[in-house]
Protein backbone atom coordinates (compact mmCIF):
# COMPACT_ATOMS: atom_id res chain seq x y z
CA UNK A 1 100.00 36.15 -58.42
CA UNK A 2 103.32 34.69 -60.75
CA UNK A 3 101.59 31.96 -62.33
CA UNK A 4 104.82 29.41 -61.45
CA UNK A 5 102.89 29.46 -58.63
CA UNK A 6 100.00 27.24 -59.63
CA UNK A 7 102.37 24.62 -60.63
CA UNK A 8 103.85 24.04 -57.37
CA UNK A 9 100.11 24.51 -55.53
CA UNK A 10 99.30 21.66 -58.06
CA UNK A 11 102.71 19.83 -56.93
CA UNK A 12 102.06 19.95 -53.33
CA UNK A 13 98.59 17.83 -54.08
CA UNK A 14 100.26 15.11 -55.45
CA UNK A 15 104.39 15.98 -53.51
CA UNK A 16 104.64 11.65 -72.88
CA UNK A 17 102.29 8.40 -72.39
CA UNK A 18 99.64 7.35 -74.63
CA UNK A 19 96.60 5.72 -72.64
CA UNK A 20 96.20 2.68 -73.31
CA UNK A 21 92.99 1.90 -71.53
CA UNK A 22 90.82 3.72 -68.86
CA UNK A 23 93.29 3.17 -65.74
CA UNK A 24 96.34 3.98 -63.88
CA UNK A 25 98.95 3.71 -65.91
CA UNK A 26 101.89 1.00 -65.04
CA UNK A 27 105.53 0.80 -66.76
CA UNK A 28 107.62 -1.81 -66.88
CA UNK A 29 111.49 -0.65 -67.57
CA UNK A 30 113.99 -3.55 -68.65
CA UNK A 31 117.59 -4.01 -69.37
CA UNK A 32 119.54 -7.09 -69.31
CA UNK A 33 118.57 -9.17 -66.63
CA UNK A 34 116.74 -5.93 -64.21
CA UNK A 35 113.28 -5.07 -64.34
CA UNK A 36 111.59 -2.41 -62.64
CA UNK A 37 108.14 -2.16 -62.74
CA UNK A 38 107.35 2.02 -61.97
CA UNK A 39 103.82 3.05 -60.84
CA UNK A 40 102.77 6.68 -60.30
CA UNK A 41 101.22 7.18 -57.26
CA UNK A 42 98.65 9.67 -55.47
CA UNK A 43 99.79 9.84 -51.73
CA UNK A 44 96.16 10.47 -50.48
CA UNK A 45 93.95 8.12 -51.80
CA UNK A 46 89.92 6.84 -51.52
CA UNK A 47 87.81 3.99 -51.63
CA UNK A 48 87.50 4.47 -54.94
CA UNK A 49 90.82 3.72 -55.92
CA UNK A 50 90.60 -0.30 -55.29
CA UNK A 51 90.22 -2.81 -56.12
CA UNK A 52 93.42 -1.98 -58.00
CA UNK A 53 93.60 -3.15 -61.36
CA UNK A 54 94.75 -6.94 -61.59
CA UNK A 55 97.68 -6.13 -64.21
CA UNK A 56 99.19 -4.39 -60.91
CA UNK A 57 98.74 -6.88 -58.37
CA UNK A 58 100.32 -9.50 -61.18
CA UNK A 59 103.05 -7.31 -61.38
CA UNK A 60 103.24 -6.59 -58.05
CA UNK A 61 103.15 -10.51 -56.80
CA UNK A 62 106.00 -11.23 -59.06
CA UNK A 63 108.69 -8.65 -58.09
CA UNK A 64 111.47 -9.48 -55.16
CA UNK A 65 110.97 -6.35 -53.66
CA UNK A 66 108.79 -3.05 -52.83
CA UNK A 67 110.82 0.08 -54.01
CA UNK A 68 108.81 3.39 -52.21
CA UNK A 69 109.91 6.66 -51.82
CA UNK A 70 110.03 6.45 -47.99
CA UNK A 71 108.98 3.99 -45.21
CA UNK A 72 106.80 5.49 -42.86
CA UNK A 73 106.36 2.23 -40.49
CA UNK A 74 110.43 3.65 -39.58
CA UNK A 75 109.73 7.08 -38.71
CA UNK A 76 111.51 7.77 -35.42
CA UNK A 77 110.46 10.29 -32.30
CA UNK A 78 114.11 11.62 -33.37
CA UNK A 79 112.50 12.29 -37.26
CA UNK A 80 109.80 13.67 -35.50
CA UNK A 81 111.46 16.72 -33.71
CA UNK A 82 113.14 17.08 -36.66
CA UNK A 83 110.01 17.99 -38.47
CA UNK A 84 109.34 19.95 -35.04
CA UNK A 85 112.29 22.34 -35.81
CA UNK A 86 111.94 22.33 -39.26
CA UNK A 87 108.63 23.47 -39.60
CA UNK A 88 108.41 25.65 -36.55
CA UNK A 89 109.34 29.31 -36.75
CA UNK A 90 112.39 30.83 -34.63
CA UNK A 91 111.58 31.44 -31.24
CA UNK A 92 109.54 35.04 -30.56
CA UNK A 93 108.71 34.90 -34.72
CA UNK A 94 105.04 34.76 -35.28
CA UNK A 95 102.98 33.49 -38.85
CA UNK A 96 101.72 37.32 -38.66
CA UNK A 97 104.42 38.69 -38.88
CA UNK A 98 105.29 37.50 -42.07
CA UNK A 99 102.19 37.42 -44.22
CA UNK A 100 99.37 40.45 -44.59
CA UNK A 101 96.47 41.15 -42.62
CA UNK A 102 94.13 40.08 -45.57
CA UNK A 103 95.71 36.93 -45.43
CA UNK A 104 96.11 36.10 -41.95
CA UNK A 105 91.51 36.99 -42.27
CA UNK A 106 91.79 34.31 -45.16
CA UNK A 107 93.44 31.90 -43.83
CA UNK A 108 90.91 32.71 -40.13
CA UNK A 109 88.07 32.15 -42.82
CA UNK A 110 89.53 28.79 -44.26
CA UNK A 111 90.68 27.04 -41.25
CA UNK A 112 86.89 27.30 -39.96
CA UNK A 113 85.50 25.74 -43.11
CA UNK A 114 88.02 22.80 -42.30
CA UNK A 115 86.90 22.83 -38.56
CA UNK A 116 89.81 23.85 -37.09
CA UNK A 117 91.44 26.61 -35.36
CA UNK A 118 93.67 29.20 -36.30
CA UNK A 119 95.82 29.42 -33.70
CA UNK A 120 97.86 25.53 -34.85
CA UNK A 121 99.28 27.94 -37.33
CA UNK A 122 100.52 31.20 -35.41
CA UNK A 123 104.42 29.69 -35.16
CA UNK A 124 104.01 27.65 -38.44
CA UNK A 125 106.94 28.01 -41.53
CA UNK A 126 104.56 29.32 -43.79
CA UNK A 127 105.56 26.85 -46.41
CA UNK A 128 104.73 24.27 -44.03
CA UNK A 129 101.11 25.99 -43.45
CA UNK A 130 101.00 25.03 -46.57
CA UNK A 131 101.22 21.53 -47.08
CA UNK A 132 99.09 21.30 -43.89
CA UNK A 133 96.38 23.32 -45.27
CA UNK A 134 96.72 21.07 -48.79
CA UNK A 135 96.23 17.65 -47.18
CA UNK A 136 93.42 19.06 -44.60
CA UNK A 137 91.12 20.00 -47.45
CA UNK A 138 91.99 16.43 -49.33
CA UNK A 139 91.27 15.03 -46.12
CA UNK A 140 87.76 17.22 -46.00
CA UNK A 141 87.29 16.11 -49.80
CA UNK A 142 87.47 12.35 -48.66
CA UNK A 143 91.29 11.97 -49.68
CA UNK A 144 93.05 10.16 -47.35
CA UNK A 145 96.91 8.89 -46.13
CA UNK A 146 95.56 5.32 -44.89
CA UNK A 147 93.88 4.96 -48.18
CA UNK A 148 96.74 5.99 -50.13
CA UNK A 149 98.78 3.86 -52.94
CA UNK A 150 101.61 4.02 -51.39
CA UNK A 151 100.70 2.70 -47.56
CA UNK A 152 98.56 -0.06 -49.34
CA UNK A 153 101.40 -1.40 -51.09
CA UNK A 154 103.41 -1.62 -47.92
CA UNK A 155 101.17 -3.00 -45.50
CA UNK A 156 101.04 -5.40 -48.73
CA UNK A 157 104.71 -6.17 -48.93
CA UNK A 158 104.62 -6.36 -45.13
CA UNK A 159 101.81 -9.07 -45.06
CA UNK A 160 103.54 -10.74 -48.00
CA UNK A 161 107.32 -11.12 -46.04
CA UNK A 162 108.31 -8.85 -49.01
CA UNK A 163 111.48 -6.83 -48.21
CA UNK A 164 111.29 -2.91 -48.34
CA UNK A 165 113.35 -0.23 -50.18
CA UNK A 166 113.10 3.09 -49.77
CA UNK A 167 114.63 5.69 -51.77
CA UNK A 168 115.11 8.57 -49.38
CA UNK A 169 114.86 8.93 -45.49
CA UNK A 170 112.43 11.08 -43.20
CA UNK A 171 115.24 13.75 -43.18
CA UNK A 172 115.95 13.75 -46.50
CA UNK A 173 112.21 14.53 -47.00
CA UNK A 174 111.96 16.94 -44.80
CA UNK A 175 115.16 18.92 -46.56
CA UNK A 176 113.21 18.64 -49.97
CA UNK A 177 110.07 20.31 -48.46
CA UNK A 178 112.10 22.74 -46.57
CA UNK A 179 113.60 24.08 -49.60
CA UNK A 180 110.16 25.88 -50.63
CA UNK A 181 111.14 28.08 -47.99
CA UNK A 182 112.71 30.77 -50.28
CA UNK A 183 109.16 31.28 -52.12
CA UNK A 184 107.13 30.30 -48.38
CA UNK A 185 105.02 33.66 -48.64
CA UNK A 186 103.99 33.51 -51.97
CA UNK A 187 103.24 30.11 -52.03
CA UNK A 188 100.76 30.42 -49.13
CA UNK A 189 98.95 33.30 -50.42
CA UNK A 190 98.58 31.28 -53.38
CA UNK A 191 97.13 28.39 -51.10
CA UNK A 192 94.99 30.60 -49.74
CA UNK A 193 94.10 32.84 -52.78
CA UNK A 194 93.01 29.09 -54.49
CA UNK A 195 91.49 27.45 -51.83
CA UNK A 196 88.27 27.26 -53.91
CA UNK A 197 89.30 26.19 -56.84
CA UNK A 198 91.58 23.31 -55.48
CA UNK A 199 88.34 20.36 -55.43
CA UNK A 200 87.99 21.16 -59.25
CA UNK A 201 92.19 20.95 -59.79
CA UNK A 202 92.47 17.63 -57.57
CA UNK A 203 89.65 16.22 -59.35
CA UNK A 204 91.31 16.76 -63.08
CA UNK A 205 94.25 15.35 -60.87
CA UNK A 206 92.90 12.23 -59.89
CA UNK A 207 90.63 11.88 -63.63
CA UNK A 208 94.01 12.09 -65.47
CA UNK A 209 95.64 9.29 -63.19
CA UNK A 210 93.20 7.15 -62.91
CA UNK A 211 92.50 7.17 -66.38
CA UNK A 212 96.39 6.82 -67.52
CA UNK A 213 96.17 10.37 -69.21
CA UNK A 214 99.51 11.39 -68.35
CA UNK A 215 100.44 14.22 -70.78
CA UNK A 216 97.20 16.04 -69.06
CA UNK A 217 98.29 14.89 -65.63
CA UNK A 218 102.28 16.50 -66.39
CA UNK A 219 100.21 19.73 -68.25
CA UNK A 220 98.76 20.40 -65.04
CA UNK A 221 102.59 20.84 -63.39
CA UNK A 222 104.31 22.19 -66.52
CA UNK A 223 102.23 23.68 -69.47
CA UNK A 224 102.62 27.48 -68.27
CA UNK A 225 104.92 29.08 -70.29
CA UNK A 226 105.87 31.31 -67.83
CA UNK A 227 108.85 29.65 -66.20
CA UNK A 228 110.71 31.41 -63.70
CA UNK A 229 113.82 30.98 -62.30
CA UNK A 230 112.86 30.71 -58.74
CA UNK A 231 110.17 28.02 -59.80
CA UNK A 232 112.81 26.42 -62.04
CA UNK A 233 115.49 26.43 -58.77
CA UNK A 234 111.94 24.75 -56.72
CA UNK A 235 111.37 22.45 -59.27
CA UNK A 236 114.58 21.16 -59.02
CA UNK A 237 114.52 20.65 -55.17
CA UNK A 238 111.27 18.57 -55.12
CA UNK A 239 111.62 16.83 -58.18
CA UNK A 240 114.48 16.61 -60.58
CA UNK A 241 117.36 16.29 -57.62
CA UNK A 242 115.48 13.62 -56.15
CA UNK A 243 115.24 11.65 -59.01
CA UNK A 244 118.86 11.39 -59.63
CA UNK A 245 119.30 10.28 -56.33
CA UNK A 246 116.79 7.84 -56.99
CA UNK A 247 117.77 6.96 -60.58
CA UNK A 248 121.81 5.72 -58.81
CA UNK A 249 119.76 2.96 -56.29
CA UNK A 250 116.92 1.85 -58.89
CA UNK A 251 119.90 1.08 -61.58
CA UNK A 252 121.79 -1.01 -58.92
CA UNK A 253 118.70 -3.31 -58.12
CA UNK A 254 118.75 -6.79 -58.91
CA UNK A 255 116.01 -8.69 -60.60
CA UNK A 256 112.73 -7.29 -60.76
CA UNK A 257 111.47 -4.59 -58.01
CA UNK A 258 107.97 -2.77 -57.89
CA UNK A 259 108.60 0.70 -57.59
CA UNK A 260 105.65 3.48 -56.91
CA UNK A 261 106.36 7.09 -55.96
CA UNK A 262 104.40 10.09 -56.69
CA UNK A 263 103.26 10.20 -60.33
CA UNK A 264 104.89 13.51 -61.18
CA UNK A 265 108.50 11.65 -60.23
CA UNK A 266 107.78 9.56 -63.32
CA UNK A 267 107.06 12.11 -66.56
CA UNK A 268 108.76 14.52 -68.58
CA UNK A 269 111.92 15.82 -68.99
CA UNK A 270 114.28 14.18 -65.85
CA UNK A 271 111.40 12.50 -64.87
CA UNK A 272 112.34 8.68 -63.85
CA UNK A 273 111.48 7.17 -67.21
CA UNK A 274 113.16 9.88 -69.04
CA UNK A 275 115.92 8.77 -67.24
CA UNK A 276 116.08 5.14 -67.21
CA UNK A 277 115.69 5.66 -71.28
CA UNK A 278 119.18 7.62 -71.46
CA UNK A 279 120.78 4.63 -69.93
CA UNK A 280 119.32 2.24 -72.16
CA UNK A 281 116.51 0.55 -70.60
CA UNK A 282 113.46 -0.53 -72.54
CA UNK A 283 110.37 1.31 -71.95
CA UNK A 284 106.91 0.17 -72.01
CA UNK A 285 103.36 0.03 -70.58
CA UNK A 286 101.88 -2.89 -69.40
CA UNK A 287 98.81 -3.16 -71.81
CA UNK A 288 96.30 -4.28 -69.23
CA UNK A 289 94.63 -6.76 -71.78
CA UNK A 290 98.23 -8.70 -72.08
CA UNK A 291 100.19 -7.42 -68.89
């Protein structure tokens, strides 16, 4: 299997730091009178992940407004059949006819370790099987959407009367997902052909964040040095395109916002605080001891 591959198996579990201390990392980008403080996030989170450290919640408390990649309290029934048609094969097209026998057995075989059936894939995209067969076994490793970083800070900003920004809509999500549909077979059989190594790889996922190691966390994505086009073109889709969409509302807020979207938006090359640096902003991370 083309090793790309891995990285966007690894990119689907989460959709140039030095640690400081043993915790999520937090940034804080200024420039003249703006500041945005930028949190990684894992979308599927665990008990484990709160109390959240107090540096955040400071941080948090004193920003105007809650900057998330999408608000799901606004999904519509309308956003819903889009993800209907979206993910849904053509009519009279069936899952089997697109990937192998041996796969169709593994992925028979791996729906009945998560306790389900089959059959809720037979007229699935296969990229979508996908992402449904990634957060399924979070979900069975005790990963979950309610707990995530994202929801909590929202039902947060809700409680608080704290206004809402999100960067991209429902559809616009949906588009970004739907453009792993050139690589959809391969990237299955890789789900499938990694299915048991995936607890180990979300664990070194969830280590690195939590413990602001976020080289490691960006090695897990990028260090392959086997970079191929079609990953490159994928890449792009999820990750880099989004951002400068992003990057043109986060320069035109006012004040300070809280921002948190998924931690791989933040690092590297095009990553968010990449960007904000070319544009002049001052980078740093809140040092937990001083925030």
């Amino acid at each position: 299997m083309k090793p790309w591959l891995n990285r966007l198996s690894t990119l689907l579990l989460l959709f140039s730091s030095s640690q400081i201390a043993a915790e999520p990392s937090l940034w804080l980008a200024s420039k003249d009178q703006q500041q945005l403080y930028l949190f990684g996030s894992i979308h599927l989170g665990s008990e484990a992940f709160y109390p959240l450290p107090k540096p955040f919640i400071d941080a948090f408390e004193r920003s105007e407004r809650l900057v998330i990649e999408m608000d799901v309290s606004s999904v519509s029934s309308s956003d819903q059949q889009l993800l209907q048609h979206a993910s849904q094969l053509p009519s009279g097209e069936k899952l089997a006819d697109k990937i192998s026998a041996d796969y169709l057995d593994q992925l028979k075989q791996r729906s009945q370790q998560l306790g389900i059936s089959p059959s809720i894939f037979d007229n699935m995209q296969p990229w979508y099987v996908a992402v449904v067969l990634s957060q399924l076994q979070m979900q069975a490793l005790g990963f979950e959407p309610e707990l995530g970083l994202d929801l909590h800070f929202m039902q947060r900003a809700q409680q608080s009367q704290l206004s809402i920004h999100q960067l991209e809509s429902f559809a616009e999500q949906i588009e970004a997902l739907s453009s792993l549909a050139s690589i959809q077979v391969p990237l299955l059989e890789q789900t499938l052909d990694d299915f048991e190594q995936v607890p180990s790889l979300f664990n070194q996922l969830v280590s690195h964040w939590n413990n602001g190691e976020n080289q490691k966390l960006l090695a897990l994505l990028n260090d392959d040095p086997m970079f191929q086009h079609d990953a490159e073109y994928v890449l792009e889709k999820l990750l880099f395109e989004r951002n400068h969409k992003w990057m043109r509302q986060l320069t035109n807020l006012s004040n300070t916002s809280f921002v948190v979207v998924g931690a791989m938006h933040l690092y590297g090359e095009q990553g968010l605080l990449d960007e904000l640096k070319k544009l002049g902003y001052s980078i740093r991370e809140v040092d937990p001891a001083t925030n």
